[in-house]
PDB file of N, CA and C in Angstrom:
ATOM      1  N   UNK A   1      15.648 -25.057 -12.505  1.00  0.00           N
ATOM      2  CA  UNK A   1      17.060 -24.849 -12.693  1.00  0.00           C
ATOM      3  C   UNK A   1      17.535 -23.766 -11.733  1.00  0.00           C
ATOM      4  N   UNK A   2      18.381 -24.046 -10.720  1.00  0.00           N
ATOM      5  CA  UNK A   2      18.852 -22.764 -10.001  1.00  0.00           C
ATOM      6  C   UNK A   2      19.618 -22.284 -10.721  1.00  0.00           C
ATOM      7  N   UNK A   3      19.788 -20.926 -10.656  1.00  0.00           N
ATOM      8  CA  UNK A   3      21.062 -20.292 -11.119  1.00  0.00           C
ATOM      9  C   UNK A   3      21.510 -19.688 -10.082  1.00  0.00           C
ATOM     10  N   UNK A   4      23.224 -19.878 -10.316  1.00  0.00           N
ATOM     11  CA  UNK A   4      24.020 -19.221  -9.201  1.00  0.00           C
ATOM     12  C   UNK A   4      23.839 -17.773  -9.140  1.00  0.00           C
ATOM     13  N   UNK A   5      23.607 -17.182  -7.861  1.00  0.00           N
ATOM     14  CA  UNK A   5      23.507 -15.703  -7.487  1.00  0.00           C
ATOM     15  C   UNK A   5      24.911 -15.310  -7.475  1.00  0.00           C
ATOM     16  N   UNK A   6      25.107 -13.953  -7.931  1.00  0.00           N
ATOM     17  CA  UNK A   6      26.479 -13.551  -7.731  1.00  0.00           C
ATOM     18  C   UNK A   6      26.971 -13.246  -6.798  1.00  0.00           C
ATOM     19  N   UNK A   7      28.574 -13.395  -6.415  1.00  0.00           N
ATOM     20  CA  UNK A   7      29.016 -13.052  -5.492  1.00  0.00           C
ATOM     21  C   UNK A   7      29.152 -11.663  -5.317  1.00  0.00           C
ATOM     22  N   UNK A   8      28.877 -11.141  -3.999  1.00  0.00           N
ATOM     23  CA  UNK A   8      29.445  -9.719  -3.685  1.00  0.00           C
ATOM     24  C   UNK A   8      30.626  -9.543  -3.232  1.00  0.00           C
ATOM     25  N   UNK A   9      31.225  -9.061  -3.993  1.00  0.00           N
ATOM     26  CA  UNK A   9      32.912  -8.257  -3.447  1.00  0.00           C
ATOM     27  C   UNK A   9      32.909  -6.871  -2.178  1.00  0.00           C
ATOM     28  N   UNK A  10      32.367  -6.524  -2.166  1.00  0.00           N
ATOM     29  CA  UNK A  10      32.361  -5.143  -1.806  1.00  0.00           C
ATOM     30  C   UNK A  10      31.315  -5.075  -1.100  1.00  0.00           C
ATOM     31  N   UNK A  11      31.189  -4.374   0.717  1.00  0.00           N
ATOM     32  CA  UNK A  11      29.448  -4.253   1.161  1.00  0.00           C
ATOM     33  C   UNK A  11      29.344  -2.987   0.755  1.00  0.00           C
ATOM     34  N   UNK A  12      29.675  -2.138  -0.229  1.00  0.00           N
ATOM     35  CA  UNK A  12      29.105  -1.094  -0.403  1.00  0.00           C
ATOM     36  C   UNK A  12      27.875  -1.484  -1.401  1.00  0.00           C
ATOM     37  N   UNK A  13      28.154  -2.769  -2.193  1.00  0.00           N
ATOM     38  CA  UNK A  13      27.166  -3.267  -3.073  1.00  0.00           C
ATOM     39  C   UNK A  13      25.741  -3.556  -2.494  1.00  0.00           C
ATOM     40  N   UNK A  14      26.055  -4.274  -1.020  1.00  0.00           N
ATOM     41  CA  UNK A  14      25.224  -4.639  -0.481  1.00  0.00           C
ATOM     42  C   UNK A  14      24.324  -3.487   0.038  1.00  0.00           C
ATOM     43  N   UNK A  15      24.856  -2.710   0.419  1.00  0.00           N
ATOM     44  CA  UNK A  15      24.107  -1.424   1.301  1.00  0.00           C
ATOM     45  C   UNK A  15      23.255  -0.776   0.248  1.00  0.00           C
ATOM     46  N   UNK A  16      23.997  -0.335  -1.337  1.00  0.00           N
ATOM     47  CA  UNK A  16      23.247  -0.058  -2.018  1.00  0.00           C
ATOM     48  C   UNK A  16      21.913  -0.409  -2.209  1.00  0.00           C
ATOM     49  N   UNK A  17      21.706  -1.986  -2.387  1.00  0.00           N
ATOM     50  CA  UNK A  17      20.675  -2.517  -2.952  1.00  0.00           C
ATOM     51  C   UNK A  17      19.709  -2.973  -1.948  1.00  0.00           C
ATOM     52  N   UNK A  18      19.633  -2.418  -0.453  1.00  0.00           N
ATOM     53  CA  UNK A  18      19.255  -2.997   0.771  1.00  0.00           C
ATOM     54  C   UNK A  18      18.604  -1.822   1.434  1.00  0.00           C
ATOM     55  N   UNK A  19      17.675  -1.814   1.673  1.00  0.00           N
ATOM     56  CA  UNK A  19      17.406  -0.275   2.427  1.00  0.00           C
ATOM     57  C   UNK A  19      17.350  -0.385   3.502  1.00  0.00           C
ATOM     58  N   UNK A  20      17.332   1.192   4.324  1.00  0.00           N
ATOM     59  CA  UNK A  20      18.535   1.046   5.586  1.00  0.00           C
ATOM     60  C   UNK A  20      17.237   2.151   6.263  1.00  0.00           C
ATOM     61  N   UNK A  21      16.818   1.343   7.961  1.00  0.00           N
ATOM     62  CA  UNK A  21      15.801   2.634   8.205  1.00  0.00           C
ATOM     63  C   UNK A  21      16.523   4.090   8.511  1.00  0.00           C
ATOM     64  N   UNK A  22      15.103   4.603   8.079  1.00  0.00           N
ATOM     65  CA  UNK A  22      15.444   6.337   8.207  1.00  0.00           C
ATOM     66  C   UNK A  22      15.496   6.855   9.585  1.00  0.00           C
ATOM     67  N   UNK A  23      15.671   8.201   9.616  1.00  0.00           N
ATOM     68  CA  UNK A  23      15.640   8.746  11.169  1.00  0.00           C
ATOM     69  C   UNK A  23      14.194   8.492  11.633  1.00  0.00           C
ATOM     70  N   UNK A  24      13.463   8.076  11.425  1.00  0.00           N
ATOM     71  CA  UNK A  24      12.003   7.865  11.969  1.00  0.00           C
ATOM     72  C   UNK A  24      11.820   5.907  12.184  1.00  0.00           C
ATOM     73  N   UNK A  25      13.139   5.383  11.803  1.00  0.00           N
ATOM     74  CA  UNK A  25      12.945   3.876  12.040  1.00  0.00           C
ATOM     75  C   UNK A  25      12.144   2.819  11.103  1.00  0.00           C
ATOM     76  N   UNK A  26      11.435   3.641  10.095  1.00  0.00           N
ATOM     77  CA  UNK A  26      10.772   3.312   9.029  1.00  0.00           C
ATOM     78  C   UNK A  26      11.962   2.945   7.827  1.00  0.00           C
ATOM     79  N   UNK A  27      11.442   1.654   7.246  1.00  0.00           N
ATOM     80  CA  UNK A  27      12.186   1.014   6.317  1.00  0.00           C
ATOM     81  C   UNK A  27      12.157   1.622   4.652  1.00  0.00           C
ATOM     82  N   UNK A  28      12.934   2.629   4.564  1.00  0.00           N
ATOM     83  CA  UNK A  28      11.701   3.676   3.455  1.00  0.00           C
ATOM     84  C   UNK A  28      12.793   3.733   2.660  1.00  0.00           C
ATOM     85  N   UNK A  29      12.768   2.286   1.206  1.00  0.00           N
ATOM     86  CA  UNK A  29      14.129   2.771   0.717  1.00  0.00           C
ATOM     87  C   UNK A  29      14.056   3.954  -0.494  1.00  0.00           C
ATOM     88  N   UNK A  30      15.142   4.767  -0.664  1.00  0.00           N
ATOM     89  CA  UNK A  30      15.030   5.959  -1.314  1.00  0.00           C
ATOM     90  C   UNK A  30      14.884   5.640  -2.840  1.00  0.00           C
ATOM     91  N   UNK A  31      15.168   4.597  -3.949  1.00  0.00           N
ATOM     92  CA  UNK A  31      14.141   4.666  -4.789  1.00  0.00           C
ATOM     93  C   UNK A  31      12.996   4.959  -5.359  1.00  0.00           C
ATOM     94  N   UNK A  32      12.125   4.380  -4.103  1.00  0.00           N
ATOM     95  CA  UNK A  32      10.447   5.070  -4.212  1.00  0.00           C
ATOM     96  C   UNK A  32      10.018   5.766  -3.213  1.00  0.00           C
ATOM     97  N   UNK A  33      10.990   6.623  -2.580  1.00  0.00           N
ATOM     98  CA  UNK A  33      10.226   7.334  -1.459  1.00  0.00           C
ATOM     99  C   UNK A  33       9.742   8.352  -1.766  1.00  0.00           C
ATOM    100  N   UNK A  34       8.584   8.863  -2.026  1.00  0.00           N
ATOM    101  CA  UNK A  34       7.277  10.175  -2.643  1.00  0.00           C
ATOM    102  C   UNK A  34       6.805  10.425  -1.698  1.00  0.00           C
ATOM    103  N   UNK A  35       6.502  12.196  -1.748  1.00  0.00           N
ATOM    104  CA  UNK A  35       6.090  13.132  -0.975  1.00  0.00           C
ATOM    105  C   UNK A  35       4.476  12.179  -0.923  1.00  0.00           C
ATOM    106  N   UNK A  36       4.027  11.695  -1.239  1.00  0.00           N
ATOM    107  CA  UNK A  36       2.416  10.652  -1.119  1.00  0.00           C
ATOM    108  C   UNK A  36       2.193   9.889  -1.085  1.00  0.00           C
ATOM    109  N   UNK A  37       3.755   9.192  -0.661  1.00  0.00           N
ATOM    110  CA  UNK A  37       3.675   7.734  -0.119  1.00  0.00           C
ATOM    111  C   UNK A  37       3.731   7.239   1.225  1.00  0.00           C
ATOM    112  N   UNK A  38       3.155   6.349   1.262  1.00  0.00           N
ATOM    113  CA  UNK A  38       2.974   5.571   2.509  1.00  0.00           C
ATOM    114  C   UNK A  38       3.810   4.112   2.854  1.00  0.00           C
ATOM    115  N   UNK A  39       4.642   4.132   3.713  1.00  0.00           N
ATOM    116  CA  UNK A  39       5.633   3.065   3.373  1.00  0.00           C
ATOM    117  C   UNK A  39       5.467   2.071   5.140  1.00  0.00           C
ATOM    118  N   UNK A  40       4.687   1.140   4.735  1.00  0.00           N
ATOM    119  CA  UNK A  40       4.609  -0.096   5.623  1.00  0.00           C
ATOM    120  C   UNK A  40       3.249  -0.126   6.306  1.00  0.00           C
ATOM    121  N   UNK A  41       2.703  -0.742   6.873  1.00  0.00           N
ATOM    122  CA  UNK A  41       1.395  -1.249   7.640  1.00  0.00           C
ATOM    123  C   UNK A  41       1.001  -0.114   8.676  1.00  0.00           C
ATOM    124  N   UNK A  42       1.929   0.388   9.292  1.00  0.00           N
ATOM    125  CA  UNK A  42       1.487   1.008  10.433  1.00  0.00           C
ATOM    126  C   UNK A  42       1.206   2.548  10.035  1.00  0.00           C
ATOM    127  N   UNK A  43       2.001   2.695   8.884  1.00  0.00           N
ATOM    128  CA  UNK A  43       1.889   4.210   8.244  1.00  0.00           C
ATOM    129  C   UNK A  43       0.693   4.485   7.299  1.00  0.00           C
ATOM    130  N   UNK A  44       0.335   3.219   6.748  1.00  0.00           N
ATOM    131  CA  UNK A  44      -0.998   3.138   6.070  1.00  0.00           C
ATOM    132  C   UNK A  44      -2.087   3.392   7.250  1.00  0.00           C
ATOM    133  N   UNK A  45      -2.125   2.664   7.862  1.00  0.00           N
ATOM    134  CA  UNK A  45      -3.037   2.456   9.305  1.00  0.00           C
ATOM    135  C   UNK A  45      -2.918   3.562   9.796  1.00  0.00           C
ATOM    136  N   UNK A  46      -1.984   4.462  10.047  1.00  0.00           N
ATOM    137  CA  UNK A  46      -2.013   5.731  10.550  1.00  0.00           C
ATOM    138  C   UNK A  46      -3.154   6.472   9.948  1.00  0.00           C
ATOM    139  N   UNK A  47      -2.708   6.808   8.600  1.00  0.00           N
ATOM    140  CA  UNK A  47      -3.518   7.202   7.420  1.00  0.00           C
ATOM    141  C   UNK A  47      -5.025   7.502   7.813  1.00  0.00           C
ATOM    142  N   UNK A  48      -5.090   5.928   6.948  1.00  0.00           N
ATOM    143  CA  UNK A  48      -6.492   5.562   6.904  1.00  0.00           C
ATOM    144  C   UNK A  48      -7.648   5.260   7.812  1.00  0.00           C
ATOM    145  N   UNK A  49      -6.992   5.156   9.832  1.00  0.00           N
ATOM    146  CA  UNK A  49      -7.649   4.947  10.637  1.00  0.00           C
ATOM    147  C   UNK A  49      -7.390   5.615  11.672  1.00  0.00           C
ATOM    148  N   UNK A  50      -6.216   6.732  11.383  1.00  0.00           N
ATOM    149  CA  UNK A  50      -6.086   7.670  12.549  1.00  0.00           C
ATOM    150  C   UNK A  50      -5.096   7.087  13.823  1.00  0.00           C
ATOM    151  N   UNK A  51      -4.697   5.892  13.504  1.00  0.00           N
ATOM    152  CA  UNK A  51      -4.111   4.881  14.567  1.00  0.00           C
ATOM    153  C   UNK A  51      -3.326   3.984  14.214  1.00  0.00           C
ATOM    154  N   UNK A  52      -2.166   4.091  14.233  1.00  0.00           N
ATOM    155  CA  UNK A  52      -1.053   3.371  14.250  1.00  0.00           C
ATOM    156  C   UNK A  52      -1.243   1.806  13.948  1.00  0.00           C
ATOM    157  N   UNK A  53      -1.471   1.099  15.280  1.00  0.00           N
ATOM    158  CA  UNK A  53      -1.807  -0.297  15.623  1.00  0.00           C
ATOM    159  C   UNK A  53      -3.125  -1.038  15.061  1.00  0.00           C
ATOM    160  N   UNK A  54      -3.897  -0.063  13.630  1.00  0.00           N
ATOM    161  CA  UNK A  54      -4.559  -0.946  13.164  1.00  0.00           C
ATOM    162  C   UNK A  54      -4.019  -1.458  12.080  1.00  0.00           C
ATOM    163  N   UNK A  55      -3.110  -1.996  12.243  1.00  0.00           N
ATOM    164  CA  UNK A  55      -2.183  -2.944  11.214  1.00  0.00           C
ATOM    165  C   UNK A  55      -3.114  -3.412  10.801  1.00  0.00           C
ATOM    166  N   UNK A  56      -3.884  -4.643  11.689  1.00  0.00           N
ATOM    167  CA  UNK A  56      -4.673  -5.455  11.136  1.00  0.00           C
ATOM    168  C   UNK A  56      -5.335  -5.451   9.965  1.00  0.00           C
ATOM    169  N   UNK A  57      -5.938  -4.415  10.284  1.00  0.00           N
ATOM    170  CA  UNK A  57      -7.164  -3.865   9.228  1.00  0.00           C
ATOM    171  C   UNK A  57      -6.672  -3.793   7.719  1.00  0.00           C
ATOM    172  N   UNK A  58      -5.532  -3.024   7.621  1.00  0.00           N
ATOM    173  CA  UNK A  58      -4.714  -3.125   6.851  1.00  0.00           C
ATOM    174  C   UNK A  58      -4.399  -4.467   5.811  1.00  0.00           C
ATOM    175  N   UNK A  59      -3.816  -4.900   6.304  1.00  0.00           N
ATOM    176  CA  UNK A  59      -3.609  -6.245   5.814  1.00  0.00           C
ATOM    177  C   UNK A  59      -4.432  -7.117   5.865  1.00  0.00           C
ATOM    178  N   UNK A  60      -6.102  -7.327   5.835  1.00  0.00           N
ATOM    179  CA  UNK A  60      -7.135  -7.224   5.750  1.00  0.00           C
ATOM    180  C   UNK A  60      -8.051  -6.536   4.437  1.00  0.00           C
ATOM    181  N   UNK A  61      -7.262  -5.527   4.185  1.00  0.00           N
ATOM    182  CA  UNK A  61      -7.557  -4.726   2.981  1.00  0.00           C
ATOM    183  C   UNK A  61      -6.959  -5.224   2.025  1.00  0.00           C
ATOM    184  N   UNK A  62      -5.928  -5.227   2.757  1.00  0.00           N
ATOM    185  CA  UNK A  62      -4.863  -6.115   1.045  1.00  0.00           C
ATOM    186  C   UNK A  62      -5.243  -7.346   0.754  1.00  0.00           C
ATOM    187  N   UNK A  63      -5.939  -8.217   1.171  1.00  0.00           N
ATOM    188  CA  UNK A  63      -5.838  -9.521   1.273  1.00  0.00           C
ATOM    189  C   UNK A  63      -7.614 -10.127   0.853  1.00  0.00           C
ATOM    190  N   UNK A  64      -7.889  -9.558   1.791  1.00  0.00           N
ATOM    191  CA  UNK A  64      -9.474 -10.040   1.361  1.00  0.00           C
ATOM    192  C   UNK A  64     -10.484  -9.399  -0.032  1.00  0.00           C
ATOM    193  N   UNK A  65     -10.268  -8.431   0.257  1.00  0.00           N
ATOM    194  CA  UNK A  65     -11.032  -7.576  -0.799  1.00  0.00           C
ATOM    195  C   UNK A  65     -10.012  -7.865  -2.801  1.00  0.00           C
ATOM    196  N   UNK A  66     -11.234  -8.446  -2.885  1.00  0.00           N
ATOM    197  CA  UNK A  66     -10.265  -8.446  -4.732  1.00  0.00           C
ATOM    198  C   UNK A  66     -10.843  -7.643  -5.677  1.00  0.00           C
ATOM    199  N   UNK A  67      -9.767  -7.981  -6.769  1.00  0.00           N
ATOM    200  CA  UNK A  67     -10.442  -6.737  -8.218  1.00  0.00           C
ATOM    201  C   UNK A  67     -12.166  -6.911  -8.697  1.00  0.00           C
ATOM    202  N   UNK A  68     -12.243  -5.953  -8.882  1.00  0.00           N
ATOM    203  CA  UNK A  68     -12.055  -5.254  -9.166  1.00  0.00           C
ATOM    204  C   UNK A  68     -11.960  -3.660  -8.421  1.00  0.00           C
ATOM    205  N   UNK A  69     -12.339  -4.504  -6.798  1.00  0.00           N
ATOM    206  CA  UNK A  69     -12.352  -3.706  -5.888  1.00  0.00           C
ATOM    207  C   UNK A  69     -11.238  -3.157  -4.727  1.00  0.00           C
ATOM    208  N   UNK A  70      -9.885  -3.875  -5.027  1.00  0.00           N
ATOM    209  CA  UNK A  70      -8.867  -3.931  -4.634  1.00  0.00           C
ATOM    210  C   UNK A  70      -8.720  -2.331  -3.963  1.00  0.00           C
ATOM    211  N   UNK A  71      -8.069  -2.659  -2.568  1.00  0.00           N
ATOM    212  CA  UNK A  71      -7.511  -1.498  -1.939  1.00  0.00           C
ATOM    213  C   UNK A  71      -6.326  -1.254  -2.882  1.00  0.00           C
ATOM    214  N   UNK A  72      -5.877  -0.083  -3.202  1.00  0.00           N
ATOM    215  CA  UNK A  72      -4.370   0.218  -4.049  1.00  0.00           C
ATOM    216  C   UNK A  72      -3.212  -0.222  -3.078  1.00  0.00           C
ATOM    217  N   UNK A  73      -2.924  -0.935  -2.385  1.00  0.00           N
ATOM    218  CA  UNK A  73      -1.936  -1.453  -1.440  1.00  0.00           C
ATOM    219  C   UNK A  73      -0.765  -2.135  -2.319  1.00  0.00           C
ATOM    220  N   UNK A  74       0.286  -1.910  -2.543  1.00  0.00           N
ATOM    221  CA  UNK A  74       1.413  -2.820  -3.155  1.00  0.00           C
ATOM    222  C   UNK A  74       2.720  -3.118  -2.113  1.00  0.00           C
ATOM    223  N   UNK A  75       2.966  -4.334  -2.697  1.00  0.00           N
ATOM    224  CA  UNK A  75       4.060  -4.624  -1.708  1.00  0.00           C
ATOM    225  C   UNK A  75       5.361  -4.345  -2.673  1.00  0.00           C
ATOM    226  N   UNK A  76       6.320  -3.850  -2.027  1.00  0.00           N
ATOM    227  CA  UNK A  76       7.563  -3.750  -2.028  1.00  0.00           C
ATOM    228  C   UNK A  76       8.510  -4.040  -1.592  1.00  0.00           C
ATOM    229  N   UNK A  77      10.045  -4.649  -1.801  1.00  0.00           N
ATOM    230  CA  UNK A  77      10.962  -4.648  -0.799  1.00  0.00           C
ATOM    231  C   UNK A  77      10.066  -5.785   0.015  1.00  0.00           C
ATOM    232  N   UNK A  78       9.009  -6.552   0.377  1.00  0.00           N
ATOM    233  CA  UNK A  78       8.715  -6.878   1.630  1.00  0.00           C
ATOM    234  C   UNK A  78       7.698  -6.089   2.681  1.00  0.00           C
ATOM    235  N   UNK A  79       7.247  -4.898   1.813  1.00  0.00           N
ATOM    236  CA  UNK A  79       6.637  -3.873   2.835  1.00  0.00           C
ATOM    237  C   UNK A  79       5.591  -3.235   1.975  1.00  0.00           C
ATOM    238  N   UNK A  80       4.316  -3.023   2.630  1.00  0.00           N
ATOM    239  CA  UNK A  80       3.699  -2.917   1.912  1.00  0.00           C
ATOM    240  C   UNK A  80       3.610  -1.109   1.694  1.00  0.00           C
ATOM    241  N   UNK A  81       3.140  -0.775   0.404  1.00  0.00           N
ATOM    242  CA  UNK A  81       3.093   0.609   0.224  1.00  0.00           C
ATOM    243  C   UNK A  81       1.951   0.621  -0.995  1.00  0.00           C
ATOM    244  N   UNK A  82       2.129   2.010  -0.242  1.00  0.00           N
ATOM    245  CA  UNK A  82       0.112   2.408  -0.950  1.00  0.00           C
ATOM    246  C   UNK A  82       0.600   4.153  -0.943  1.00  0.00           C
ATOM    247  N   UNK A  83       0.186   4.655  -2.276  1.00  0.00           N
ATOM    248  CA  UNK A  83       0.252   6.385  -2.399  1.00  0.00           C
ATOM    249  C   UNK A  83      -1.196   7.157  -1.906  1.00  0.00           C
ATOM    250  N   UNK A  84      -0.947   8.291  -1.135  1.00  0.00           N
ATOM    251  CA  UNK A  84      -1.921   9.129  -0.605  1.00  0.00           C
ATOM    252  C   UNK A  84      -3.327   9.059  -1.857  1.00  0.00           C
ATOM    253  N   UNK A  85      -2.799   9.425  -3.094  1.00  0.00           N
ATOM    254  CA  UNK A  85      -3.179  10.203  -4.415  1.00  0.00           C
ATOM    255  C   UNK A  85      -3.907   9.264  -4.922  1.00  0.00           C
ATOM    256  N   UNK A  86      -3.798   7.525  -4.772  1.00  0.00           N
ATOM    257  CA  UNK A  86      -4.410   6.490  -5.280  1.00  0.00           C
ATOM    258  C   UNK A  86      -5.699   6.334  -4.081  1.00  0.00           C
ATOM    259  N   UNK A  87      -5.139   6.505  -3.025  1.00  0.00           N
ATOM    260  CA  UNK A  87      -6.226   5.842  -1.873  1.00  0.00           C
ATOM    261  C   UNK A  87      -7.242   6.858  -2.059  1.00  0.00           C
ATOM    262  N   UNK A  88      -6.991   8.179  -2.785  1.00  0.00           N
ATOM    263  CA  UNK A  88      -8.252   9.271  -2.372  1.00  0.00           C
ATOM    264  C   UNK A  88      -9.048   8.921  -3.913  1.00  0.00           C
ATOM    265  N   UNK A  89      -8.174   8.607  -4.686  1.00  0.00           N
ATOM    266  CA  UNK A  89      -9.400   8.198  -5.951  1.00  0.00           C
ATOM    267  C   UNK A  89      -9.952   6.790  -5.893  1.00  0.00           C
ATOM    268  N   UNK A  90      -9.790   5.838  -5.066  1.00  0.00           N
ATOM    269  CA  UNK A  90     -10.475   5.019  -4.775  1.00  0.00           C
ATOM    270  C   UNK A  90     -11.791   4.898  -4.036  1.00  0.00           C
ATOM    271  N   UNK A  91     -11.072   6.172  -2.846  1.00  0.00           N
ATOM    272  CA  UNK A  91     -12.753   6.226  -2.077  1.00  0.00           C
ATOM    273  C   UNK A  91     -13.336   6.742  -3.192  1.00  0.00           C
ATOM    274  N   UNK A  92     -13.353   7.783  -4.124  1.00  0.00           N
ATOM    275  CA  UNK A  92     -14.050   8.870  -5.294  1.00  0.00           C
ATOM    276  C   UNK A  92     -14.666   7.496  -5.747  1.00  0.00           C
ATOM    277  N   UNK A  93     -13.874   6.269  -5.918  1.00  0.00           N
ATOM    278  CA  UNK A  93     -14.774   5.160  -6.787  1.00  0.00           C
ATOM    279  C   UNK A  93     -15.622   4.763  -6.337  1.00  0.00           C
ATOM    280  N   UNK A  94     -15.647   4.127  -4.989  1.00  0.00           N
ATOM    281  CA  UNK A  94     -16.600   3.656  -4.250  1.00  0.00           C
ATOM    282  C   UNK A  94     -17.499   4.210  -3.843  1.00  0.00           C
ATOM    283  N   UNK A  95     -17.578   5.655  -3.502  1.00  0.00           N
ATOM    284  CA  UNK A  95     -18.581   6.352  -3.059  1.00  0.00           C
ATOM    285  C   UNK A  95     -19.336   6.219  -4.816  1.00  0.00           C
ATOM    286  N   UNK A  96     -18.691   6.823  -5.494  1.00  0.00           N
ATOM    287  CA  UNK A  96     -19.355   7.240  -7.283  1.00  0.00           C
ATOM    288  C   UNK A  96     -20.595   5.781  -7.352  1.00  0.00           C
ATOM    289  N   UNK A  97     -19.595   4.781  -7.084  1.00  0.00           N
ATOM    290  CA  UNK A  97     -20.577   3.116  -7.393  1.00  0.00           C
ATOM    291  C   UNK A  97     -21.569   3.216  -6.308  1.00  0.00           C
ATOM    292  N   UNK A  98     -21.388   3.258  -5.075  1.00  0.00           N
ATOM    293  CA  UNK A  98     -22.040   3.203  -4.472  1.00  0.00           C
ATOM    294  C   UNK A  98     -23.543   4.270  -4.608  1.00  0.00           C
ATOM    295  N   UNK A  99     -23.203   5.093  -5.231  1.00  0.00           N
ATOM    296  CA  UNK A  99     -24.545   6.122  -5.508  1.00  0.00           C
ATOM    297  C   UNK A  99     -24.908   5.396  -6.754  1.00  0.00           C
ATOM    298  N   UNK A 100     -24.468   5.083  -7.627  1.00  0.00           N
ATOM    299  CA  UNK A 100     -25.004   4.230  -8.776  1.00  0.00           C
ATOM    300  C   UNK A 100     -26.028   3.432  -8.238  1.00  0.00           C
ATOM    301  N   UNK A 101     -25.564   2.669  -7.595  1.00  0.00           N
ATOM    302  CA  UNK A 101     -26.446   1.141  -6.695  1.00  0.00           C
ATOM    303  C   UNK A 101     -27.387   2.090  -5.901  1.00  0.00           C
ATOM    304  N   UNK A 102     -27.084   2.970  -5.330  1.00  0.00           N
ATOM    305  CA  UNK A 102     -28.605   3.669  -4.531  1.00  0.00           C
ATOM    306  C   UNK A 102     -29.344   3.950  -5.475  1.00  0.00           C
ATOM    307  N   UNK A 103     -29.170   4.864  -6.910  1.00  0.00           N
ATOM    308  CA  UNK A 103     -29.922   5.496  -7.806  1.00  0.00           C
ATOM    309  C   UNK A 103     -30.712   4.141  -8.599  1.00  0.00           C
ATOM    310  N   UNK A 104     -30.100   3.074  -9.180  1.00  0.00           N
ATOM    311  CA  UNK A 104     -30.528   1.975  -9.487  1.00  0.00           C
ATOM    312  C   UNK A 104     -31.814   0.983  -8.188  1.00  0.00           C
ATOM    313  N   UNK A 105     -31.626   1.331  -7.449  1.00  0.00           N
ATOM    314  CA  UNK A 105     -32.451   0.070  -6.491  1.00  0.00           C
ATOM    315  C   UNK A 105     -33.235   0.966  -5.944  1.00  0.00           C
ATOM    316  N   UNK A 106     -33.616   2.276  -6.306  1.00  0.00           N
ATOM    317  CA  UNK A 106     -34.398   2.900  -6.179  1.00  0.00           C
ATOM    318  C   UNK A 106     -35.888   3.067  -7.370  1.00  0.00           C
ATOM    319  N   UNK A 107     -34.523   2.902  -8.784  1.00  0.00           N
ATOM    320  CA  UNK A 107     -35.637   2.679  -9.668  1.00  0.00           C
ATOM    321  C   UNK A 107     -36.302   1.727  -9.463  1.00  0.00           C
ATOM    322  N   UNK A 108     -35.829   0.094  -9.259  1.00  0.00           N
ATOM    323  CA  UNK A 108     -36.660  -0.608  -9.128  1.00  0.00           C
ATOM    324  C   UNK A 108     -37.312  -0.692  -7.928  1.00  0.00           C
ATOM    325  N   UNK A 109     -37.234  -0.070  -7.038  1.00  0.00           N
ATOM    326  CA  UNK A 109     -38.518   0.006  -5.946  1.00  0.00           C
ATOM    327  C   UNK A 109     -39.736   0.685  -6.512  1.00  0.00           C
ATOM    328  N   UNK A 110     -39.508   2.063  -7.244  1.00  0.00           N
ATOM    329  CA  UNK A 110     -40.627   2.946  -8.241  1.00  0.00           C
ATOM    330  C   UNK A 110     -41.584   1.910  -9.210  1.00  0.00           C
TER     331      UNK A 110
END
């Protein structure tokens, strides 16, 4: 069943609900913009690889890897965003499991 979308009277309506890039050209609408957020592919990639242009990798993370092992990556708006504060307790997870699995496959070598 479609339902009719409403009409807009006014583009102030529109501008509201549309985010508009910032002085840095980044699409960062002010709803969720946090001092530990990361807002789009290239700003994650900055992040996490020191380099801009590994978009790839990125979206790579979001995509391939699943739960329970999921990168914290969410999309928004169209753009993907991921918080500083989630990505650092994730590595804490993986490293934590990952010593589990060393301490375990050690017993059974003993």
């Amino acid at each position: 069943m479609n339902v009719p979308r409403p009409i807009v009277s006014d583009v102030s309506d529109v501008s509201a609900s549309h985010p508009h890039p910032s002085e840095n050209g980044s699409m960062r609408p002010p709803e969720y913009a946090q001092p530990d957020g990361l807002y789009g592919a290239s700003e994650i990639a900055a992040h996490l690889f020191g380099d801009e242009t590994r978009v790839k990798k990125v979206y790579n993370l979001h995509h391939r890897v699943r739960p329970p092992h999921r990168f914290p990556i969410y999309r928004m708006a169209g753009q993907l965003v991921a918080l500083r504060s989630e990505i650092k307790a994730w590595f804490a997870l993986q490293r934590e499991a990952q010593s589990s699995n060393d301490a375990a496959s050690q017993d059974e070598a003993a």
